[in-house]
PDB file of N, CA and C in Angstrom:
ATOM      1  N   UNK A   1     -51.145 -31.222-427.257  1.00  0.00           N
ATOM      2  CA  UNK A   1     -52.095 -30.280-427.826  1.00  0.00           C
ATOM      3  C   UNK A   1     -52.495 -30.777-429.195  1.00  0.00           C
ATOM      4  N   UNK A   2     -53.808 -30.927-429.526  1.00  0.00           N
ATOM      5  CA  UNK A   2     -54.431 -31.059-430.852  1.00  0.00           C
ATOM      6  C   UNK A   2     -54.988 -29.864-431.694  1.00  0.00           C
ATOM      7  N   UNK A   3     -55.241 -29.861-433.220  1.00  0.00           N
ATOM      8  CA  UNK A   3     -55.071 -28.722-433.816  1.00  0.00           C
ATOM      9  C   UNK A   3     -56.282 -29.677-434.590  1.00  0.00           C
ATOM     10  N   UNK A   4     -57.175 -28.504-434.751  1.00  0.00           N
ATOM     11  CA  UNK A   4     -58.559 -28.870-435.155  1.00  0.00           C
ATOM     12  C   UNK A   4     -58.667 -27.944-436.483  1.00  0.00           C
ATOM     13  N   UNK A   5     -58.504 -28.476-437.530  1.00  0.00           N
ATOM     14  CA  UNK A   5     -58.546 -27.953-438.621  1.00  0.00           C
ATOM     15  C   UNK A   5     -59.672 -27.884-439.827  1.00  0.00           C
ATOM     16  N   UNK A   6     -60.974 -28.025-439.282  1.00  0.00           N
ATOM     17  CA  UNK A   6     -62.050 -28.282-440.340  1.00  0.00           C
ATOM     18  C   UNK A   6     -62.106 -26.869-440.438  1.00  0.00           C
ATOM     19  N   UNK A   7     -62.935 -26.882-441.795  1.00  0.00           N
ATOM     20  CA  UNK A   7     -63.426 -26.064-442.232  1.00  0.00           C
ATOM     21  C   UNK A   7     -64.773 -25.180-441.295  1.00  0.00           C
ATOM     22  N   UNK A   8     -64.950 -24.382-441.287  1.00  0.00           N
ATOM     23  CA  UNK A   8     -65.472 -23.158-440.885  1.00  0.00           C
ATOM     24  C   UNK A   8     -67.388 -23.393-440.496  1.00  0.00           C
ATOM     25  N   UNK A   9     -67.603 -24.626-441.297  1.00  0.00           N
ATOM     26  CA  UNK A   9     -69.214 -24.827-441.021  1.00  0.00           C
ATOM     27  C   UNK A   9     -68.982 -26.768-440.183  1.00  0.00           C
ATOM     28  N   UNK A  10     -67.340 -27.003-440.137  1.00  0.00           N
ATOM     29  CA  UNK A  10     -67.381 -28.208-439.267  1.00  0.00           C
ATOM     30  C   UNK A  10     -67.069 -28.434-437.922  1.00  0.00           C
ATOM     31  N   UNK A  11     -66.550 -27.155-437.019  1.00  0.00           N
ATOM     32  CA  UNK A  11     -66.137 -26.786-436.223  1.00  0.00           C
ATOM     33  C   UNK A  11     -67.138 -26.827-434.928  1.00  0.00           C
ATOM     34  N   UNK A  12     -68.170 -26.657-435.348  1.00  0.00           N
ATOM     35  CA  UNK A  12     -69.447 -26.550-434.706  1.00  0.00           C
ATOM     36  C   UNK A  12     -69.526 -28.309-434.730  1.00  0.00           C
ATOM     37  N   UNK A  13     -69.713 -28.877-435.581  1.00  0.00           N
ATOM     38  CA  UNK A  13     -69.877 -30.578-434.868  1.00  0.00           C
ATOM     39  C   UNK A  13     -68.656 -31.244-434.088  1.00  0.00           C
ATOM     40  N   UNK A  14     -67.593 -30.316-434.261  1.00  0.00           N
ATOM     41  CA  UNK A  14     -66.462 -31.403-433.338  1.00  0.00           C
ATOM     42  C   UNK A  14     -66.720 -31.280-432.597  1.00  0.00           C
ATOM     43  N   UNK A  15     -67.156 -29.850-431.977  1.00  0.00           N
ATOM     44  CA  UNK A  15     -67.130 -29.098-430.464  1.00  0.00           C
ATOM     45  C   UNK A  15     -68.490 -29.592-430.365  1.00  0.00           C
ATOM     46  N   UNK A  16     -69.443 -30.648-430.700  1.00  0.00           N
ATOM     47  CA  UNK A  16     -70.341 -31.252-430.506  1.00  0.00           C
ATOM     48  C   UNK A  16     -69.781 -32.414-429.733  1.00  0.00           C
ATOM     49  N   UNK A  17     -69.195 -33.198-430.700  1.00  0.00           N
ATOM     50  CA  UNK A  17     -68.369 -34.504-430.303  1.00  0.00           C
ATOM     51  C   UNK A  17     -67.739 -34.304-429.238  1.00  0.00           C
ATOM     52  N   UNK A  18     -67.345 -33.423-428.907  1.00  0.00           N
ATOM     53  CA  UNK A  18     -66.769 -33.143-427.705  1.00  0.00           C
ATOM     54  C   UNK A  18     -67.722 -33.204-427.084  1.00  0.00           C
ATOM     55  N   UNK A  19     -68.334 -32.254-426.695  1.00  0.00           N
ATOM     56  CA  UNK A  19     -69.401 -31.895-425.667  1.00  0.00           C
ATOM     57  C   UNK A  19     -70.223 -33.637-425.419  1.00  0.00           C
ATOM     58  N   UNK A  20     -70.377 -34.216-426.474  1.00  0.00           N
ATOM     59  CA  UNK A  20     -70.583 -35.470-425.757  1.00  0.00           C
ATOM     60  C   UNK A  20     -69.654 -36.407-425.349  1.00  0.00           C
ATOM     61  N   UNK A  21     -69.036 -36.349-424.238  1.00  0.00           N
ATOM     62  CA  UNK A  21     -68.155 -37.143-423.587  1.00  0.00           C
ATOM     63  C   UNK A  21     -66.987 -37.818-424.666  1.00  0.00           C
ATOM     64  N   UNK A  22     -66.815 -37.878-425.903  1.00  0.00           N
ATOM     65  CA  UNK A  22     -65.594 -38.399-426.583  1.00  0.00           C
ATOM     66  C   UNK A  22     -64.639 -37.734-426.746  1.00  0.00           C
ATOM     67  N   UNK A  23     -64.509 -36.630-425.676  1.00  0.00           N
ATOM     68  CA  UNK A  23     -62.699 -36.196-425.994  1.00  0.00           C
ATOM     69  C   UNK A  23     -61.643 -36.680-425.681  1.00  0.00           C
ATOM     70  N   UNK A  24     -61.028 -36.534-426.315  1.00  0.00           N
ATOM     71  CA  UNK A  24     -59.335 -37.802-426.034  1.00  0.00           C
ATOM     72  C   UNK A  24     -58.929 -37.154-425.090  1.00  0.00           C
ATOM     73  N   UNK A  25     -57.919 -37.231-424.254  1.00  0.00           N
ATOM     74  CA  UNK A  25     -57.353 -37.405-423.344  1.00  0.00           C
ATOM     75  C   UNK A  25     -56.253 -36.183-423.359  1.00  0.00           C
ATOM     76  N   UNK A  26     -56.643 -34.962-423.752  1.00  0.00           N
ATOM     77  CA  UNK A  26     -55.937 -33.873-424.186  1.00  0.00           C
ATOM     78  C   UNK A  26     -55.875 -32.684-423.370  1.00  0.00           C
ATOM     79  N   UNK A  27     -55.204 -31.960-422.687  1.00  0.00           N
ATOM     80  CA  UNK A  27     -55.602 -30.956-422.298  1.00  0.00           C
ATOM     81  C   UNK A  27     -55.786 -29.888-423.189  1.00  0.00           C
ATOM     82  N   UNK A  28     -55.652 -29.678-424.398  1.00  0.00           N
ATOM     83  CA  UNK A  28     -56.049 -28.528-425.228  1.00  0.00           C
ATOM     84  C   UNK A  28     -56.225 -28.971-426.497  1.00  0.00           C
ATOM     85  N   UNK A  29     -57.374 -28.387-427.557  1.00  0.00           N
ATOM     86  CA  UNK A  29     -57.107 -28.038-428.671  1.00  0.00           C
ATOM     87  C   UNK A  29     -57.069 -26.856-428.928  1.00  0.00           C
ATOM     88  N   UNK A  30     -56.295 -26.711-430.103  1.00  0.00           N
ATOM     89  CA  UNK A  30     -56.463 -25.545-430.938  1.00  0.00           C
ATOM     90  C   UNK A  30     -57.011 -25.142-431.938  1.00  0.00           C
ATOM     91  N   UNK A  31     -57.942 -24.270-432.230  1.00  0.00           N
ATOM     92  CA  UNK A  31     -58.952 -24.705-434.142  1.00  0.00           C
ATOM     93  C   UNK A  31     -57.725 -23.193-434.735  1.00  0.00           C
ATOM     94  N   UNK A  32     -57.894 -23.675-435.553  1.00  0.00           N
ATOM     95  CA  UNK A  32     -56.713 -23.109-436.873  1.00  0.00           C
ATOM     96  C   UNK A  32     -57.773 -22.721-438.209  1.00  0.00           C
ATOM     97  N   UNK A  33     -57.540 -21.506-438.494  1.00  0.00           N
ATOM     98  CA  UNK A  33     -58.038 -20.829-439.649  1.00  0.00           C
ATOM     99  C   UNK A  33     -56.782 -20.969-440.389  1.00  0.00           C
ATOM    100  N   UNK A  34     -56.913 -20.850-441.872  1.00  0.00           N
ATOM    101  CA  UNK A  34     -55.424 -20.663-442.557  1.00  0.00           C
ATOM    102  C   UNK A  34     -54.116 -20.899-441.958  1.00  0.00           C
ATOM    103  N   UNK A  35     -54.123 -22.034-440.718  1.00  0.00           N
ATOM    104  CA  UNK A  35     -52.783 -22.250-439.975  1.00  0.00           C
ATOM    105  C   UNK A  35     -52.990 -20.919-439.347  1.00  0.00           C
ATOM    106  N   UNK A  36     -53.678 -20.475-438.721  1.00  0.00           N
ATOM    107  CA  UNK A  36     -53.964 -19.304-437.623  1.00  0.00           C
ATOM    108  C   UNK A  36     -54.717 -19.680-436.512  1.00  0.00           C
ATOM    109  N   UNK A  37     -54.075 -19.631-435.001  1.00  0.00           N
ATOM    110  CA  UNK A  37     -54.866 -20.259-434.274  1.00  0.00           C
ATOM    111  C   UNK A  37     -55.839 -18.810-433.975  1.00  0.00           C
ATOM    112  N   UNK A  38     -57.137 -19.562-433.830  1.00  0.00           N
ATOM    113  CA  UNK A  38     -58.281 -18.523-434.092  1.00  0.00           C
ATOM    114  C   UNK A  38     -59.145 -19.245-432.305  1.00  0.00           C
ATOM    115  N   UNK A  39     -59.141 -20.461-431.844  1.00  0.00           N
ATOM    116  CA  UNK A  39     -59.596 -20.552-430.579  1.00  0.00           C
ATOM    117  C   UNK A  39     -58.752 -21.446-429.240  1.00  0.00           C
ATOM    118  N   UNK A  40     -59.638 -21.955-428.919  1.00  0.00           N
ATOM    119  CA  UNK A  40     -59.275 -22.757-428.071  1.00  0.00           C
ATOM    120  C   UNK A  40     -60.207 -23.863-427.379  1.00  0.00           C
ATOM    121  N   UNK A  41     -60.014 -25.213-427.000  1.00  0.00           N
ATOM    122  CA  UNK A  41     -61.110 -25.850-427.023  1.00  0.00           C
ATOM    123  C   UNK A  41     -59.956 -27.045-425.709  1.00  0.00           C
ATOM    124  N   UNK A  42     -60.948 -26.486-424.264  1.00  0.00           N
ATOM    125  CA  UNK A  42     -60.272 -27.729-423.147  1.00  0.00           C
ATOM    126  C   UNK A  42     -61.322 -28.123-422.490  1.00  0.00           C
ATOM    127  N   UNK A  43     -61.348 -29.006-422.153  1.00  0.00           N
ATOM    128  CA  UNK A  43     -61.909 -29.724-420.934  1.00  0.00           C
ATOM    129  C   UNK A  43     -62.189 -28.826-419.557  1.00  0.00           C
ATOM    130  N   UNK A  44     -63.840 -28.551-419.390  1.00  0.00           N
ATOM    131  CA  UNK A  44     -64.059 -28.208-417.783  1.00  0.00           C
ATOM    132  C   UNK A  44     -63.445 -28.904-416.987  1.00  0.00           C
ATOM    133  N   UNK A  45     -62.885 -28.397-416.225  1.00  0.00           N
ATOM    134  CA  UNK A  45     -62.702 -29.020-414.636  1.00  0.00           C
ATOM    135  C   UNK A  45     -63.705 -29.060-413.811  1.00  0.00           C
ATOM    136  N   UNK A  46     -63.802 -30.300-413.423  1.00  0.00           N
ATOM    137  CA  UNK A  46     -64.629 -30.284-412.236  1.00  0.00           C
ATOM    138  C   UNK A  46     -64.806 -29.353-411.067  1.00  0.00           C
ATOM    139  N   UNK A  47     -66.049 -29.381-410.751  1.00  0.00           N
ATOM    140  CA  UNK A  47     -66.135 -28.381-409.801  1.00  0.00           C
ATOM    141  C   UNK A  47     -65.659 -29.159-408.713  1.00  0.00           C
ATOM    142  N   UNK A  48     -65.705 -28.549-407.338  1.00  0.00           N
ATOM    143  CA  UNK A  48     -65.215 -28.942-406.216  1.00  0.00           C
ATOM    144  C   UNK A  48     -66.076 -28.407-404.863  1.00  0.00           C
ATOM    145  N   UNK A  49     -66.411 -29.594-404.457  1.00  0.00           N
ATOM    146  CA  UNK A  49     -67.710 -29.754-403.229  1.00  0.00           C
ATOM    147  C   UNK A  49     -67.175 -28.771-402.398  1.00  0.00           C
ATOM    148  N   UNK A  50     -67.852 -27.922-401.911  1.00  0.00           N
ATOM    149  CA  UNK A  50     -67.507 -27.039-400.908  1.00  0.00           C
ATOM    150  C   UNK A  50     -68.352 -27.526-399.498  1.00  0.00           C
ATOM    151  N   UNK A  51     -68.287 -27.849-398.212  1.00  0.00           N
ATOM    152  CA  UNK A  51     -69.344 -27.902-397.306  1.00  0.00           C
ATOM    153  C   UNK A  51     -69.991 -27.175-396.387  1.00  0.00           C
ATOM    154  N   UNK A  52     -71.484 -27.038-396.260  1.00  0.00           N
ATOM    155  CA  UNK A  52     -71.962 -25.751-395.457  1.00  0.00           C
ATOM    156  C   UNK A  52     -71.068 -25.525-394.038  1.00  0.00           C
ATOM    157  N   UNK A  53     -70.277 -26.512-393.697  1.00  0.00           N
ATOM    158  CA  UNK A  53     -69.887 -25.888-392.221  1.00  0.00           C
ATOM    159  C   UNK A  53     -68.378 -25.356-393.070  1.00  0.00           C
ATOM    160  N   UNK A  54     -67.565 -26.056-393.608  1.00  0.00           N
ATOM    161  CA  UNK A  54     -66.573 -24.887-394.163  1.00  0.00           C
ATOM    162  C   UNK A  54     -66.633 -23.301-394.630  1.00  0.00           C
ATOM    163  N   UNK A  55     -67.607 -23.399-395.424  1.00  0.00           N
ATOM    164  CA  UNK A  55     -68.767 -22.009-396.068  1.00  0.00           C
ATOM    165  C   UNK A  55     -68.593 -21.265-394.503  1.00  0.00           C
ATOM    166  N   UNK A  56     -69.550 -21.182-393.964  1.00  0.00           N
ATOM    167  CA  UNK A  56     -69.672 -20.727-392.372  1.00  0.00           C
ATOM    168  C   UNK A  56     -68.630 -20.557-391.592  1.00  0.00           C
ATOM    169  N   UNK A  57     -67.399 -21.200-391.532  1.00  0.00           N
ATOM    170  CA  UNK A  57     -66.353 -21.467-390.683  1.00  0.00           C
ATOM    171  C   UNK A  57     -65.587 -19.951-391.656  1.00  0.00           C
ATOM    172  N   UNK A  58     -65.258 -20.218-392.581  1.00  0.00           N
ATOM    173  CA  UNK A  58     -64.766 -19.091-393.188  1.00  0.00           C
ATOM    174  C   UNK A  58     -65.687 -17.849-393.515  1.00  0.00           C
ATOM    175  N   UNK A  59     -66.604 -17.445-393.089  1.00  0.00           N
ATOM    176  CA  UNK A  59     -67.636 -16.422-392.717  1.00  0.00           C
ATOM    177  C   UNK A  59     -67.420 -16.060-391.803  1.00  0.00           C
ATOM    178  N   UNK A  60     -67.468 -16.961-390.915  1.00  0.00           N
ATOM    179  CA  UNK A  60     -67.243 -16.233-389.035  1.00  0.00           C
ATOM    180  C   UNK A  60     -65.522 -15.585-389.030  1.00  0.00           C
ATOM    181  N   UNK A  61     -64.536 -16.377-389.727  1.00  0.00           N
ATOM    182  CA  UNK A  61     -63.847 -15.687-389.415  1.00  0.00           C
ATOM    183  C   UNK A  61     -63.621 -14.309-390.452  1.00  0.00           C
ATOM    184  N   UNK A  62     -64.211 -14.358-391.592  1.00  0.00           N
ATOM    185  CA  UNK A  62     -64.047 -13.043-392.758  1.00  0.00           C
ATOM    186  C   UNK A  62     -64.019 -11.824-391.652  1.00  0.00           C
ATOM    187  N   UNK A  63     -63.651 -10.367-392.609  1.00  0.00           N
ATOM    188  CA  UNK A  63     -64.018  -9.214-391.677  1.00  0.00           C
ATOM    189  C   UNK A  63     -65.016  -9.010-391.362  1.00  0.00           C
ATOM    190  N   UNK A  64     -65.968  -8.127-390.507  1.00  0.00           N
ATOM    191  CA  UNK A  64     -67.407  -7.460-390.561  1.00  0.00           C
ATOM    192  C   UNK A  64     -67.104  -6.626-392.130  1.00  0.00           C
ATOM    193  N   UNK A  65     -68.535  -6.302-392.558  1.00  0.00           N
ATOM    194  CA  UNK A  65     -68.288  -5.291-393.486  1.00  0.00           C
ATOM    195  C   UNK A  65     -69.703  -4.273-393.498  1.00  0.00           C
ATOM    196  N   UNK A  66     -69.298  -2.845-393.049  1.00  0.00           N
ATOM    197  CA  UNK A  66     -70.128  -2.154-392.656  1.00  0.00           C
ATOM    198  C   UNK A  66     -70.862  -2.036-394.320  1.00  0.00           C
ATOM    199  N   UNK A  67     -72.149  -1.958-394.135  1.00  0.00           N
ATOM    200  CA  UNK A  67     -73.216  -2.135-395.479  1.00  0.00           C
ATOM    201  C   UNK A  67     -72.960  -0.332-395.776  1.00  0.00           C
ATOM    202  N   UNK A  68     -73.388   0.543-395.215  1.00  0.00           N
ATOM    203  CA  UNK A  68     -73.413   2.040-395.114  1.00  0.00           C
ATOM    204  C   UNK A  68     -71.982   2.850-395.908  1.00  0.00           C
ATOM    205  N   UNK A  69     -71.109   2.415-395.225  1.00  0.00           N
ATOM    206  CA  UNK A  69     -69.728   2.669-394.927  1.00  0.00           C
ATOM    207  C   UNK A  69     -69.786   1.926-396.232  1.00  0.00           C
ATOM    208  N   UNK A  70     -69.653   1.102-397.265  1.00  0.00           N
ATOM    209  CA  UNK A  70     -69.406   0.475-398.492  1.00  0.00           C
ATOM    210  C   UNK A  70     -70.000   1.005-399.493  1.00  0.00           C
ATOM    211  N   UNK A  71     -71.561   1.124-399.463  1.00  0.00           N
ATOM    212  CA  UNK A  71     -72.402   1.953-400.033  1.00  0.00           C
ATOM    213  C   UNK A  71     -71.749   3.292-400.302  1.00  0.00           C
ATOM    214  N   UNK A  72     -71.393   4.378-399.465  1.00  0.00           N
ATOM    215  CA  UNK A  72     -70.881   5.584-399.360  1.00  0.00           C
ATOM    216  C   UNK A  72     -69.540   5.368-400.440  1.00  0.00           C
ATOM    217  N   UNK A  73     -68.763   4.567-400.250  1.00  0.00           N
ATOM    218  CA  UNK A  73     -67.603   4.256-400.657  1.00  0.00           C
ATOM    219  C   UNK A  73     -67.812   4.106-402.126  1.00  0.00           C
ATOM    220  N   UNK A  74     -68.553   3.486-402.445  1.00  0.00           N
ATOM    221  CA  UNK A  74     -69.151   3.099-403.736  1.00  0.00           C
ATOM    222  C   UNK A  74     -69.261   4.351-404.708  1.00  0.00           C
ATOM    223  N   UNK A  75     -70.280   5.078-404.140  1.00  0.00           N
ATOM    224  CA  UNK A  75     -71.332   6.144-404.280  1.00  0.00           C
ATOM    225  C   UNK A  75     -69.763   7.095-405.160  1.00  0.00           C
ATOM    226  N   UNK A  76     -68.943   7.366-403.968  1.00  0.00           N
ATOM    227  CA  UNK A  76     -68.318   8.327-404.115  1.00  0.00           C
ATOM    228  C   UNK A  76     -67.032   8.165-405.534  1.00  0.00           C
ATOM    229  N   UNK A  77     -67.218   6.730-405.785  1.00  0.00           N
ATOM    230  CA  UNK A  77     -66.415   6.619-406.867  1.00  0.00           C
ATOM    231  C   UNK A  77     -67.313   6.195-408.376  1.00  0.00           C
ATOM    232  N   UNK A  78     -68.519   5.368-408.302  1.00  0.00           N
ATOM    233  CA  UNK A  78     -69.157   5.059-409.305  1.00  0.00           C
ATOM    234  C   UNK A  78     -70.364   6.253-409.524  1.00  0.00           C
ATOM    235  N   UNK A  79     -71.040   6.222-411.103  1.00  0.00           N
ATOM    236  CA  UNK A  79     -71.465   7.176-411.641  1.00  0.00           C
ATOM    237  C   UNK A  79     -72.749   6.531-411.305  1.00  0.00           C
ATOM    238  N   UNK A  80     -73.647   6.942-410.161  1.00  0.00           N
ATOM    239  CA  UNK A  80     -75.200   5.790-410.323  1.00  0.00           C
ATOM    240  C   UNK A  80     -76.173   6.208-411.453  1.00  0.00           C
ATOM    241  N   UNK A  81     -75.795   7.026-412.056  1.00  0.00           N
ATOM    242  CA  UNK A  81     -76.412   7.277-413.284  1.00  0.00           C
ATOM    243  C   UNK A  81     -75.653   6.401-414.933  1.00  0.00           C
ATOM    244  N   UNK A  82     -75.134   5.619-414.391  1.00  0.00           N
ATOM    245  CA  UNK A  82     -74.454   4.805-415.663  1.00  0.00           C
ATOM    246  C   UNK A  82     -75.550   3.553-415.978  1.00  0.00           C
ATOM    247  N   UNK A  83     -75.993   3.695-417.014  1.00  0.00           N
ATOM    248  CA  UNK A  83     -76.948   2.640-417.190  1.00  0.00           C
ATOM    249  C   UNK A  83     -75.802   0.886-418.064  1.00  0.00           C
ATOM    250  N   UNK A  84     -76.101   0.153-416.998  1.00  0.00           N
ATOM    251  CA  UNK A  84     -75.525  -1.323-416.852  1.00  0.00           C
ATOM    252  C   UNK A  84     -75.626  -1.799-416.275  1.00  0.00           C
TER     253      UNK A  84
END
């Protein structure tokens, strides 16, 4: 783990440097205010190819799911007057 200690207006260019492909070989940093860890800074993982016949294969076998019967279900616990 690395501990990223700039100051408060330099934090924004490491996590630049990063973002362009030069991060070391780290699974984590940490940025530190006053020796306070204040974030966190890792590496995306790659996503992972999924294929349309897997997609489908695990569809056919999922449950049915009645649209009506869910709706109702919904209805009866959420406020549809909640604005979000």
């Amino acid at each position: 783990m690395g501990a990223l200690r700039e100051g408060p207006g330099e934090l924004s260019g490491v996590a630049f440097r990063f973002s362009c492909g030069s991060v070391p070989s780290v699974e984590l940093y940490v940025g530190l205010r006053n020796g306070e860890p204040i974030a966190e800074l890792r590496p995306i993982r790659a996503g992972r190819f999924v294929s349309r016949e897997t997609i489908a294969a695990a569809a056919a076998r999922a449950p049915r799911i009645d649209a009506q019967r869910l709706r109702n279900e919904l209805d009866a616990v959420v406020d549809p007057s909640a604005d979000g």
